[in-house]
PDB file of N, CA and C in Angstrom:
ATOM      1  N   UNK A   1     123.463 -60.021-132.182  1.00  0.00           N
ATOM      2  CA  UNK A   1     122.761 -61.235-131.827  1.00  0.00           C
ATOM      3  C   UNK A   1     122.012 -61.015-130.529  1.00  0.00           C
ATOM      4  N   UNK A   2     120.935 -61.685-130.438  1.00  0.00           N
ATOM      5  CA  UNK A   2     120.432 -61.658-129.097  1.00  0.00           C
ATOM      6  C   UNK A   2     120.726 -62.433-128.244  1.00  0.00           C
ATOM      7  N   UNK A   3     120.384 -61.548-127.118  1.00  0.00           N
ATOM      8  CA  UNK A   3     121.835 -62.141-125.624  1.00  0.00           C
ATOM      9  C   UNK A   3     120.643 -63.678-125.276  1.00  0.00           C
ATOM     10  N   UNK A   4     119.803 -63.514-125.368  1.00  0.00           N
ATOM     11  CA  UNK A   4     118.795 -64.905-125.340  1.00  0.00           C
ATOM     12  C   UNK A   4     118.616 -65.312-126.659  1.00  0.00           C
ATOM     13  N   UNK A   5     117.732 -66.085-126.298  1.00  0.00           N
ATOM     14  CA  UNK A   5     116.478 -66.448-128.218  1.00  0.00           C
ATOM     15  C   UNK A   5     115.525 -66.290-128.912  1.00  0.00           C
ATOM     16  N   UNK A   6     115.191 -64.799-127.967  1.00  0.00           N
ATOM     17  CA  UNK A   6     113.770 -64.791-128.352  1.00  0.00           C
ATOM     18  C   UNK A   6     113.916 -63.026-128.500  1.00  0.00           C
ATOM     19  N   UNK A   7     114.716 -62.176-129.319  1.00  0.00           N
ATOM     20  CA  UNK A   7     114.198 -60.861-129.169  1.00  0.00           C
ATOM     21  C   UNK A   7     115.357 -60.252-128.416  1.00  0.00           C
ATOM     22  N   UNK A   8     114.928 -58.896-127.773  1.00  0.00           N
ATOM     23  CA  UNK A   8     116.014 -58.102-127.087  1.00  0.00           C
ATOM     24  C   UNK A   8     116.262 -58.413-125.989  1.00  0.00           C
ATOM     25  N   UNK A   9     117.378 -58.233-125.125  1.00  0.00           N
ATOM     26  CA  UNK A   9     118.667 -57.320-125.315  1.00  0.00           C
ATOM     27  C   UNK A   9     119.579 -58.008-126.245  1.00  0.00           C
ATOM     28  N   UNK A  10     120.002 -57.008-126.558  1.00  0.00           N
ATOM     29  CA  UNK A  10     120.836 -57.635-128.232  1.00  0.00           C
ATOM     30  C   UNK A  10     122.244 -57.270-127.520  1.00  0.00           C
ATOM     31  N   UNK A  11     123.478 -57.987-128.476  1.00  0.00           N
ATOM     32  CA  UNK A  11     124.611 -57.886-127.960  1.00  0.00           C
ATOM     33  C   UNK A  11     125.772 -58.056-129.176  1.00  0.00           C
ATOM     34  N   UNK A  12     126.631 -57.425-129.050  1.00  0.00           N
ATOM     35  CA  UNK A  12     127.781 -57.155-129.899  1.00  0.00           C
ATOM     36  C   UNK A  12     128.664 -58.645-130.662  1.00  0.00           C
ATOM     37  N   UNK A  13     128.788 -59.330-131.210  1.00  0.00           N
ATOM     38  CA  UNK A  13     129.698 -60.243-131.264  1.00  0.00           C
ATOM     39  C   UNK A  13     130.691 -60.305-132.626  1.00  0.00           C
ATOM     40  N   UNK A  14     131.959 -60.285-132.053  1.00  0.00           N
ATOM     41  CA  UNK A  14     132.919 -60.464-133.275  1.00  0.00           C
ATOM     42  C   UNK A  14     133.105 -61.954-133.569  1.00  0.00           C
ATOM     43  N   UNK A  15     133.638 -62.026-134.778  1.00  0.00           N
ATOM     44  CA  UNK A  15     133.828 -63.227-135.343  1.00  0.00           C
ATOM     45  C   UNK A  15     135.607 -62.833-135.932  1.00  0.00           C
ATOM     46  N   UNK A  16     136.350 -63.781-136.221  1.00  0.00           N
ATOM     47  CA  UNK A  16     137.595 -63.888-136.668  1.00  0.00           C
ATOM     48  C   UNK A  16     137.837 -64.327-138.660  1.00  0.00           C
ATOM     49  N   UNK A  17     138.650 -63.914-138.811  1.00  0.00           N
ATOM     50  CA  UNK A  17     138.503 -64.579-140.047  1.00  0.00           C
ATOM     51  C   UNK A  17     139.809 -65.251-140.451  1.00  0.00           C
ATOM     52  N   UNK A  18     139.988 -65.876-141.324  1.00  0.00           N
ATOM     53  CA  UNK A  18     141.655 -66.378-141.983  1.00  0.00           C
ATOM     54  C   UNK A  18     141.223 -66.548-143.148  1.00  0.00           C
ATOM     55  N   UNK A  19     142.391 -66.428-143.753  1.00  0.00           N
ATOM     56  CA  UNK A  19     142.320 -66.502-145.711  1.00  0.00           C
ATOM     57  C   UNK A  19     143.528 -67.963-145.813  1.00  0.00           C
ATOM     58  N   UNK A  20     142.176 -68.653-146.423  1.00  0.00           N
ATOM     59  CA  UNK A  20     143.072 -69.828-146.724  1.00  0.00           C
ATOM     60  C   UNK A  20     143.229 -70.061-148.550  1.00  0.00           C
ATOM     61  N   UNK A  21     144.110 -70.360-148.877  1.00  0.00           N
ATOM     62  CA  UNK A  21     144.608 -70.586-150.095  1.00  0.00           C
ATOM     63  C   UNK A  21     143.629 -71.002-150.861  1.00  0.00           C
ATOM     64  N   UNK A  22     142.925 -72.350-150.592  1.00  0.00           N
ATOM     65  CA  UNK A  22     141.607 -73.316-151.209  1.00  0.00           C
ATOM     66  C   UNK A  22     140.402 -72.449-151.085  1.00  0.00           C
ATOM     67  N   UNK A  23     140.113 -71.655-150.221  1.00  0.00           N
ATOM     68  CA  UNK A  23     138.803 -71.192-149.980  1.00  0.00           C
ATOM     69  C   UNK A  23     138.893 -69.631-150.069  1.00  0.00           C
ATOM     70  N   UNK A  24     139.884 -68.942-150.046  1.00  0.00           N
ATOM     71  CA  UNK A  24     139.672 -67.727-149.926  1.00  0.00           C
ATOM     72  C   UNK A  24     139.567 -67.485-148.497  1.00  0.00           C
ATOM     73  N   UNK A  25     138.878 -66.217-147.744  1.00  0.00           N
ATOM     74  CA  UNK A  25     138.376 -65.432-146.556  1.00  0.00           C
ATOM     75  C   UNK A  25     137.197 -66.435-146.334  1.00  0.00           C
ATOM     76  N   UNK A  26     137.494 -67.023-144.696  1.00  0.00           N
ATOM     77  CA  UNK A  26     136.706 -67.952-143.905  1.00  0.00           C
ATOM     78  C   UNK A  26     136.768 -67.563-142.887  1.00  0.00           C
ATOM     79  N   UNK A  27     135.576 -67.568-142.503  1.00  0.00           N
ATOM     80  CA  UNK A  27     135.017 -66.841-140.847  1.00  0.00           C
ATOM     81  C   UNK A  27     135.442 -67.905-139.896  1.00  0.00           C
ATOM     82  N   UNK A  28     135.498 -67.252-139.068  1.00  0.00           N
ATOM     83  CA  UNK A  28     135.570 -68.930-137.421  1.00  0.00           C
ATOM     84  C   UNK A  28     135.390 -67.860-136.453  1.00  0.00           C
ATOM     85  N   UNK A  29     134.482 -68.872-135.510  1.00  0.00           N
ATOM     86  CA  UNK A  29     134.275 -68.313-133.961  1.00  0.00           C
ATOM     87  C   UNK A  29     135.179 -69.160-133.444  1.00  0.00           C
ATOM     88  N   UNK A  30     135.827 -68.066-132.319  1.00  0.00           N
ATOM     89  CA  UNK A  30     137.149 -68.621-131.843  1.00  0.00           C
ATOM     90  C   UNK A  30     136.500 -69.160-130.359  1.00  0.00           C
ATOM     91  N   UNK A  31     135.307 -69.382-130.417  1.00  0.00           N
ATOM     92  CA  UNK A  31     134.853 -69.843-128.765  1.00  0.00           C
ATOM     93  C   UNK A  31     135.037 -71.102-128.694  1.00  0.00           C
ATOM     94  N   UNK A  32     135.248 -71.983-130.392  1.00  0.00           N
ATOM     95  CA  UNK A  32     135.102 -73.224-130.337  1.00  0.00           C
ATOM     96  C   UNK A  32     133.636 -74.451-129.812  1.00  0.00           C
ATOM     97  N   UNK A  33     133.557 -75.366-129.757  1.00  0.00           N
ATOM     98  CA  UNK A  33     132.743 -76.392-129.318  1.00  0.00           C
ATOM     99  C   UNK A  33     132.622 -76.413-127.857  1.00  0.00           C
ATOM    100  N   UNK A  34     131.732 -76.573-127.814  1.00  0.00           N
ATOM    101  CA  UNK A  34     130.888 -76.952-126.131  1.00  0.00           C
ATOM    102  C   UNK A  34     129.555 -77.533-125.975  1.00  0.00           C
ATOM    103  N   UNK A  35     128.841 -77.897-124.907  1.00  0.00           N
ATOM    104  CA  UNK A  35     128.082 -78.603-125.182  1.00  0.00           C
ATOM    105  C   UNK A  35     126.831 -77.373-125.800  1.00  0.00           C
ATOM    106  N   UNK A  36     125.637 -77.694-126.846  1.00  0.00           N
ATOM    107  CA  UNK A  36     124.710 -77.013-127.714  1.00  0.00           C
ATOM    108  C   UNK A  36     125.806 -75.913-128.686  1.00  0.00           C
ATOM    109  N   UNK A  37     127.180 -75.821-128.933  1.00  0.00           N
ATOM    110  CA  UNK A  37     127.696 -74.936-129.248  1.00  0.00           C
ATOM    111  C   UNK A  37     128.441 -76.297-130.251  1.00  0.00           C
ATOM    112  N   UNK A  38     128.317 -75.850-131.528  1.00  0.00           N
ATOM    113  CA  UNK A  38     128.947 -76.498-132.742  1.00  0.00           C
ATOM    114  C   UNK A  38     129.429 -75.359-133.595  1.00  0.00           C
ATOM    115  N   UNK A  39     130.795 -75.469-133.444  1.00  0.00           N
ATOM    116  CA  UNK A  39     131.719 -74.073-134.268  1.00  0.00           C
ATOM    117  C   UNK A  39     132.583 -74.407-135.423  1.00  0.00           C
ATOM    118  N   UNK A  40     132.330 -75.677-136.094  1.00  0.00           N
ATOM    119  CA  UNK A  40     133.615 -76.970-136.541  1.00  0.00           C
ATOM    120  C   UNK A  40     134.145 -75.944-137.144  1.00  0.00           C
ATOM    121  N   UNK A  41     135.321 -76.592-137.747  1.00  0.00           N
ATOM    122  CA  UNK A  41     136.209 -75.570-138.955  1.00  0.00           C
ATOM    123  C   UNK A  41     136.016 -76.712-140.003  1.00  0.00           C
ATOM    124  N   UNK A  42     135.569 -76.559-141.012  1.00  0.00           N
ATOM    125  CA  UNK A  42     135.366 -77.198-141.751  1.00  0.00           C
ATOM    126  C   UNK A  42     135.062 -77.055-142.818  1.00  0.00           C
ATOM    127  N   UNK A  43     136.172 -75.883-143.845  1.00  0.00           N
ATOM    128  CA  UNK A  43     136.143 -75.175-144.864  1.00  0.00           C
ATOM    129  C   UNK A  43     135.662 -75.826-146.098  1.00  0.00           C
ATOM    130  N   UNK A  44     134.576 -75.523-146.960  1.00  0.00           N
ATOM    131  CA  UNK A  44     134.406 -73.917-147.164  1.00  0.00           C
ATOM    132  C   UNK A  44     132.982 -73.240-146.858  1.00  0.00           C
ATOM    133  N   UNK A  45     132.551 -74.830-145.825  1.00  0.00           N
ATOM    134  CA  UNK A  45     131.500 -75.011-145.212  1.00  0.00           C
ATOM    135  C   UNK A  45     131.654 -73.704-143.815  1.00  0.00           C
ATOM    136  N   UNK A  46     130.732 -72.302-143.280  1.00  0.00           N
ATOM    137  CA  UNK A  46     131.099 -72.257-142.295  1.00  0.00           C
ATOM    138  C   UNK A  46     130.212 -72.455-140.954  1.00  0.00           C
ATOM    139  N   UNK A  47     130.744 -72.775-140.389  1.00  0.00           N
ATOM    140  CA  UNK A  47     130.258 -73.385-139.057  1.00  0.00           C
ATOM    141  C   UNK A  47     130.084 -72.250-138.018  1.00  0.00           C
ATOM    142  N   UNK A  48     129.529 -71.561-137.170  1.00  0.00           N
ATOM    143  CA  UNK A  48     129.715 -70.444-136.625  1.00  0.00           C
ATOM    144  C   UNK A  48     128.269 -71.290-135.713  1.00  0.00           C
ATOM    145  N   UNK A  49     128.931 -70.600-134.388  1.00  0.00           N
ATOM    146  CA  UNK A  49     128.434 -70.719-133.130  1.00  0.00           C
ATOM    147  C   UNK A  49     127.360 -70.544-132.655  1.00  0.00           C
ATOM    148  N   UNK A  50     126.722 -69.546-133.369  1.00  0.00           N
ATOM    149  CA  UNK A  50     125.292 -69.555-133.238  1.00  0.00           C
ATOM    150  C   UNK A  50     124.753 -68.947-134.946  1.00  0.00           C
ATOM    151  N   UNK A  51     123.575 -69.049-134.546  1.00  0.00           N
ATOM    152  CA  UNK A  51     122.842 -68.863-135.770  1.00  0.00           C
ATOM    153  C   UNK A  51     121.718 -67.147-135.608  1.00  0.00           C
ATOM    154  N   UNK A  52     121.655 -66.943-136.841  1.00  0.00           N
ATOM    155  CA  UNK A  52     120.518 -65.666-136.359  1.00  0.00           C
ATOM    156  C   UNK A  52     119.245 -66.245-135.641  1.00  0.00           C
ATOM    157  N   UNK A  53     118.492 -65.817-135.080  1.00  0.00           N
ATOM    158  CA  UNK A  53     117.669 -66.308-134.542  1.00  0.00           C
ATOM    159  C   UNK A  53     116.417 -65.472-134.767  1.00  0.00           C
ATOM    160  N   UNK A  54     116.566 -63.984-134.513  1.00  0.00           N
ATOM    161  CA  UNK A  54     115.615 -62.584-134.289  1.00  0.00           C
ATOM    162  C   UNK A  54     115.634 -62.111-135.821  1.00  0.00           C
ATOM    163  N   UNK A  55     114.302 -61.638-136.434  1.00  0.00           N
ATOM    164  CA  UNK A  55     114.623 -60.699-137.159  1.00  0.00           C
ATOM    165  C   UNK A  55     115.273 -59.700-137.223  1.00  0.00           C
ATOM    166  N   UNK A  56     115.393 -59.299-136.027  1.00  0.00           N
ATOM    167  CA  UNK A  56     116.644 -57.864-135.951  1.00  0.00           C
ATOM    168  C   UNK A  56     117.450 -57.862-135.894  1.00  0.00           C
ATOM    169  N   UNK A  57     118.485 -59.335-135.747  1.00  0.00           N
ATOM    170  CA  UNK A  57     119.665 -59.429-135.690  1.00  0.00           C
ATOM    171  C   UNK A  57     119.949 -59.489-137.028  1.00  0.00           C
ATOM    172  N   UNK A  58     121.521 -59.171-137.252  1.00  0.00           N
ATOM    173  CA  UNK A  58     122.146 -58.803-138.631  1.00  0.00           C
ATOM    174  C   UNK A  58     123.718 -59.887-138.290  1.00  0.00           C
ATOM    175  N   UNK A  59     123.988 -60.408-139.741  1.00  0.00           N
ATOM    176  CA  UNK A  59     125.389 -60.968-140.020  1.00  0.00           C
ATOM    177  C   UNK A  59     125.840 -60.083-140.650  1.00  0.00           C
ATOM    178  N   UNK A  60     127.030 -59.707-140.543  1.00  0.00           N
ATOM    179  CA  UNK A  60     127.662 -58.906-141.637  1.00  0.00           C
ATOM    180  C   UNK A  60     128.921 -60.137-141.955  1.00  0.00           C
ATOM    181  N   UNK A  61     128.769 -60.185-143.599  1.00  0.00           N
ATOM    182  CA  UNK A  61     129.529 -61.292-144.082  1.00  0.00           C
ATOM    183  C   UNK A  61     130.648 -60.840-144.605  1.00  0.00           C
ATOM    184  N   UNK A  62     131.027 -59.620-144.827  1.00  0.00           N
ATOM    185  CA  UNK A  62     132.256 -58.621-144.663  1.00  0.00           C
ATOM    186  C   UNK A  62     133.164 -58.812-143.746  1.00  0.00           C
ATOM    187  N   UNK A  63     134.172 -59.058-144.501  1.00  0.00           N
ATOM    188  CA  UNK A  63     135.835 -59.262-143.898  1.00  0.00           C
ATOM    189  C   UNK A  63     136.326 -57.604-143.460  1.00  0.00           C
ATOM    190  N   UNK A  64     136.497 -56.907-142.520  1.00  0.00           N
ATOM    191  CA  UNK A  64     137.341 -55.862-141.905  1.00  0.00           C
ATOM    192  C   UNK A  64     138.857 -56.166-141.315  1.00  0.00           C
ATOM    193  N   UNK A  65     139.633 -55.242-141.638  1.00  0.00           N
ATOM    194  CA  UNK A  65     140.861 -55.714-141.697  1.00  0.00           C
ATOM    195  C   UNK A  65     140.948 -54.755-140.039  1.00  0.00           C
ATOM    196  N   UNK A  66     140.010 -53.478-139.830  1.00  0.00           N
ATOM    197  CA  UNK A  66     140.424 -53.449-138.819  1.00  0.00           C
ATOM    198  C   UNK A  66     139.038 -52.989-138.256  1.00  0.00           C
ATOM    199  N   UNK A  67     138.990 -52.994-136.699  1.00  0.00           N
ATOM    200  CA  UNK A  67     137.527 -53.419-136.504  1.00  0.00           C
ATOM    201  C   UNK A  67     136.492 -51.911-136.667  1.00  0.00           C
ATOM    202  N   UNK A  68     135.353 -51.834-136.828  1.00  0.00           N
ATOM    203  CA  UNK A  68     134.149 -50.604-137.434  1.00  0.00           C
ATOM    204  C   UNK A  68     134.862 -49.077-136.119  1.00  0.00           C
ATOM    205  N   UNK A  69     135.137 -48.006-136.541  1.00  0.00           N
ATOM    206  CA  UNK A  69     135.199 -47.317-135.296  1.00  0.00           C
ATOM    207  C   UNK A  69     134.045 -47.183-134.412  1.00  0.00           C
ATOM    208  N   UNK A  70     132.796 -47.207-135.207  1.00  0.00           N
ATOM    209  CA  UNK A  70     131.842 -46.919-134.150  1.00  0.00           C
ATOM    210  C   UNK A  70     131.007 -48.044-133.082  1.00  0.00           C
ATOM    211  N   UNK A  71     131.697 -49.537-133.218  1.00  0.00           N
ATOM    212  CA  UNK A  71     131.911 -50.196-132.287  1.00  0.00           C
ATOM    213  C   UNK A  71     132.875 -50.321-131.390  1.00  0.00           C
ATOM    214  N   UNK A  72     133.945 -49.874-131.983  1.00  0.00           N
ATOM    215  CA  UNK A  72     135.060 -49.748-130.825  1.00  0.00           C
ATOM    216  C   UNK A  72     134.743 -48.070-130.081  1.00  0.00           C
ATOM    217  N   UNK A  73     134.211 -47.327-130.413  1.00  0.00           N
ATOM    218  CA  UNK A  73     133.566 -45.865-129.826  1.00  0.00           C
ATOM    219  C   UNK A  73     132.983 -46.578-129.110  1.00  0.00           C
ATOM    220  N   UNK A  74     131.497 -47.237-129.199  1.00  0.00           N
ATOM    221  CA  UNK A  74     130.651 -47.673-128.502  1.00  0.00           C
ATOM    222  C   UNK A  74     131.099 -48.724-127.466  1.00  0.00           C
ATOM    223  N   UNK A  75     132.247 -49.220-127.744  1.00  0.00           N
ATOM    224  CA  UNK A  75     133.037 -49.881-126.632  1.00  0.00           C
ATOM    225  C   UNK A  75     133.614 -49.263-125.499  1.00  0.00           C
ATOM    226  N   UNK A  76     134.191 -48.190-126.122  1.00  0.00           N
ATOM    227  CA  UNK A  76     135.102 -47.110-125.057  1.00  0.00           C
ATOM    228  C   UNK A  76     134.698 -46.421-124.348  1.00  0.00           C
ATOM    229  N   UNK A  77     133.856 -45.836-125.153  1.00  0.00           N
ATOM    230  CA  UNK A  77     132.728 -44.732-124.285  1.00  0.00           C
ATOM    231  C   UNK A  77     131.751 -45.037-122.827  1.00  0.00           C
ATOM    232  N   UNK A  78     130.935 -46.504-123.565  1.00  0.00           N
ATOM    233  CA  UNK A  78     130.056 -46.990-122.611  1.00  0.00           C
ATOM    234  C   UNK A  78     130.717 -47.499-121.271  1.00  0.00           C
ATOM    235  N   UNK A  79     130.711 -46.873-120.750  1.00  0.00           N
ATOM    236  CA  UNK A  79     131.669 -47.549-119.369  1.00  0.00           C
ATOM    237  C   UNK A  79     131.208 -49.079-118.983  1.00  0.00           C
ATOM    238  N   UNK A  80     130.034 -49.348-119.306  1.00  0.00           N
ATOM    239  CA  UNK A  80     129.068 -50.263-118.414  1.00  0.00           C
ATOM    240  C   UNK A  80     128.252 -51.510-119.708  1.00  0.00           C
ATOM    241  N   UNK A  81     128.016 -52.598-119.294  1.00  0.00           N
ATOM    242  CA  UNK A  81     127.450 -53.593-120.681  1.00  0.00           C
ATOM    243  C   UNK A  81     126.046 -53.030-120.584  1.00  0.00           C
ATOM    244  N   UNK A  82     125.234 -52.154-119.719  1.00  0.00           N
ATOM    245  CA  UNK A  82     124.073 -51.714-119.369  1.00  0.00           C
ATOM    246  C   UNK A  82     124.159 -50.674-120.658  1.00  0.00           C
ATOM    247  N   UNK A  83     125.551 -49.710-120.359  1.00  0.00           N
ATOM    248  CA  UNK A  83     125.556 -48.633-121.405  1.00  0.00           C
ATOM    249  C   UNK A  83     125.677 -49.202-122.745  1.00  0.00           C
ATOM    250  N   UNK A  84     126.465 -50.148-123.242  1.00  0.00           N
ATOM    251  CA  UNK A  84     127.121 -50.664-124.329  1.00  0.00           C
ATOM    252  C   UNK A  84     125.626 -51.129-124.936  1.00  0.00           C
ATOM    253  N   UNK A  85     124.669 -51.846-124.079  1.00  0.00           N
ATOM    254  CA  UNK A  85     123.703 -52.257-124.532  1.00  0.00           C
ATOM    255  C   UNK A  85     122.449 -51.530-124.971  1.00  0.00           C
ATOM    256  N   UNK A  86     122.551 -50.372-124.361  1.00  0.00           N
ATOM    257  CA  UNK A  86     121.313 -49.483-124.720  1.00  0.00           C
ATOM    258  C   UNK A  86     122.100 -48.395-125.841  1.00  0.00           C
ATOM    259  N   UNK A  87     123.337 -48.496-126.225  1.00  0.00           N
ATOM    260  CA  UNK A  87     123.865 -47.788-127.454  1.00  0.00           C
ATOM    261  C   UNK A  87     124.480 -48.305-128.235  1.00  0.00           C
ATOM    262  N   UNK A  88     124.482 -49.599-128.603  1.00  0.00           N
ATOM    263  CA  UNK A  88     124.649 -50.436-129.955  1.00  0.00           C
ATOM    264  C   UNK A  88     124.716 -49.679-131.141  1.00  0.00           C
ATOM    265  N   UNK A  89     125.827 -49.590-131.548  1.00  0.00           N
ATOM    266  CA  UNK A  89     125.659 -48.980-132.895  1.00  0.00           C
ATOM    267  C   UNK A  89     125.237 -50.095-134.059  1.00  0.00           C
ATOM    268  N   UNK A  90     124.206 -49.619-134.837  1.00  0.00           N
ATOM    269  CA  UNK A  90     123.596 -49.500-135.839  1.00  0.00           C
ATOM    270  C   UNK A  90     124.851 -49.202-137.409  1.00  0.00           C
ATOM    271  N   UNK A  91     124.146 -50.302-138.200  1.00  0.00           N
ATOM    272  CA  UNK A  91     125.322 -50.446-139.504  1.00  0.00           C
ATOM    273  C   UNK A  91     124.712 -51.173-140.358  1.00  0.00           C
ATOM    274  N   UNK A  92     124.606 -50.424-141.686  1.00  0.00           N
ATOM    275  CA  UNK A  92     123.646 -51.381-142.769  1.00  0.00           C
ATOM    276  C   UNK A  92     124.446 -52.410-143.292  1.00  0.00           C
ATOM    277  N   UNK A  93     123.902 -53.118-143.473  1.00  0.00           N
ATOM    278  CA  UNK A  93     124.362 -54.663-144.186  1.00  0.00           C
ATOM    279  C   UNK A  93     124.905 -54.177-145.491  1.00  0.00           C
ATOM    280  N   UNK A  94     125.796 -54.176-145.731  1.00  0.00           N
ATOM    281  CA  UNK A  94     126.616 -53.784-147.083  1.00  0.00           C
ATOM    282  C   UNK A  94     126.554 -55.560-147.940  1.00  0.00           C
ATOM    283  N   UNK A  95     126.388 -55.291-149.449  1.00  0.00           N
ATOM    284  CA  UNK A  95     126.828 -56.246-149.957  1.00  0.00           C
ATOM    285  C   UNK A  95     128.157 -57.302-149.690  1.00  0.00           C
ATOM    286  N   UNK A  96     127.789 -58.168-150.280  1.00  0.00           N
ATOM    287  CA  UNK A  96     129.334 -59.422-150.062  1.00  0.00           C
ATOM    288  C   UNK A  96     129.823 -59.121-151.120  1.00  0.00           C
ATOM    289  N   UNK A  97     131.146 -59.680-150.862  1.00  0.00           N
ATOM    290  CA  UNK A  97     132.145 -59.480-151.839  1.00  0.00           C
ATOM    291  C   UNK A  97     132.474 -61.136-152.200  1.00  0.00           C
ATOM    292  N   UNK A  98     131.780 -61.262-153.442  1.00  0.00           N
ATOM    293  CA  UNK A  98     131.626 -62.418-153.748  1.00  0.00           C
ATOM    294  C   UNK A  98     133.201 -62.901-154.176  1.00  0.00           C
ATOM    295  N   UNK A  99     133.888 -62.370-154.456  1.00  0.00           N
ATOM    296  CA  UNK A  99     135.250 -62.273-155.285  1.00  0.00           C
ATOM    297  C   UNK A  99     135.780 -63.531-153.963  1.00  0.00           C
ATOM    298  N   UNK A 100     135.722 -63.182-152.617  1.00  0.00           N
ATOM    299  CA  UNK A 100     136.511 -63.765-151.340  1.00  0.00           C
ATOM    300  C   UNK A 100     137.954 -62.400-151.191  1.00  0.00           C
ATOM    301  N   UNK A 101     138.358 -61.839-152.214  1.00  0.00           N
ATOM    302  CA  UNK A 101     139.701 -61.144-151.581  1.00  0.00           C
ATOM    303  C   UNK A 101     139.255 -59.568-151.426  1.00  0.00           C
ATOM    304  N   UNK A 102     140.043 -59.382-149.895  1.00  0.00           N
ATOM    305  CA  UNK A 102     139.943 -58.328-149.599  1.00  0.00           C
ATOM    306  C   UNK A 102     139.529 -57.070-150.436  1.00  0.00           C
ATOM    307  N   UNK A 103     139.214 -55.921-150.263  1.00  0.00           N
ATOM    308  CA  UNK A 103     138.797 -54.887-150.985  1.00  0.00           C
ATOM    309  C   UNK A 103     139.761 -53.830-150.954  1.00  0.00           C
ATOM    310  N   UNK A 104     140.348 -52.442-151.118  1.00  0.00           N
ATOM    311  CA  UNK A 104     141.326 -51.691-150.448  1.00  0.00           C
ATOM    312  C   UNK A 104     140.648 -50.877-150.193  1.00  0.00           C
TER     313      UNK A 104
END
């Protein structure tokens, strides 16, 4: 997502998920509500904190059970959000898994 609204510097953001019985795998931003920030939980509707904004930004609508290594690399490595930001790893949008349950 972009760290503004208009374009670059772009920035990393995780999202959470829970598997509920009625809905299957449902995303939530755990930042919650604030003021211009509407996150409701309000399944099977999802509500998420911000919206794409940039063409270059990407959702990945993929449930990971544990998080991509080459964001947590790009976490570890970059000592600095200067570094983290000028080496963003890059990840193609894989299909959804329309099913809702996990994959193995």
């Amino acid at each position: 997502m972009t760290v503004e609204t208009d374009g670059p510097p772009y920035c990393l953001h995780g999202l959470n998920a829970v598997y509920l019985k009625q809905h299957g795998w449902y995303r939530i931003d755990a930042r919650g509500n604030k003021p211009g920030v509407v996150a409701e939980f309000s399944p099977p509707v999802e509500n998420l904190a911000f919206q794409i904004v940039d063409i270059a930004e990407r959702d990945f609508p993929e449930i990971w059970a544990e998080p991509l290594p080459l964001v947590v690399n790009a976490l570890t490595w970059n000592k600095t959000v200067e570094l983290v930001c000028e080496n963003l790893p890059d990840v193609e949008v894989m299909p959804s898994n329309p099913s809702g349950k996990p994959e193995d």
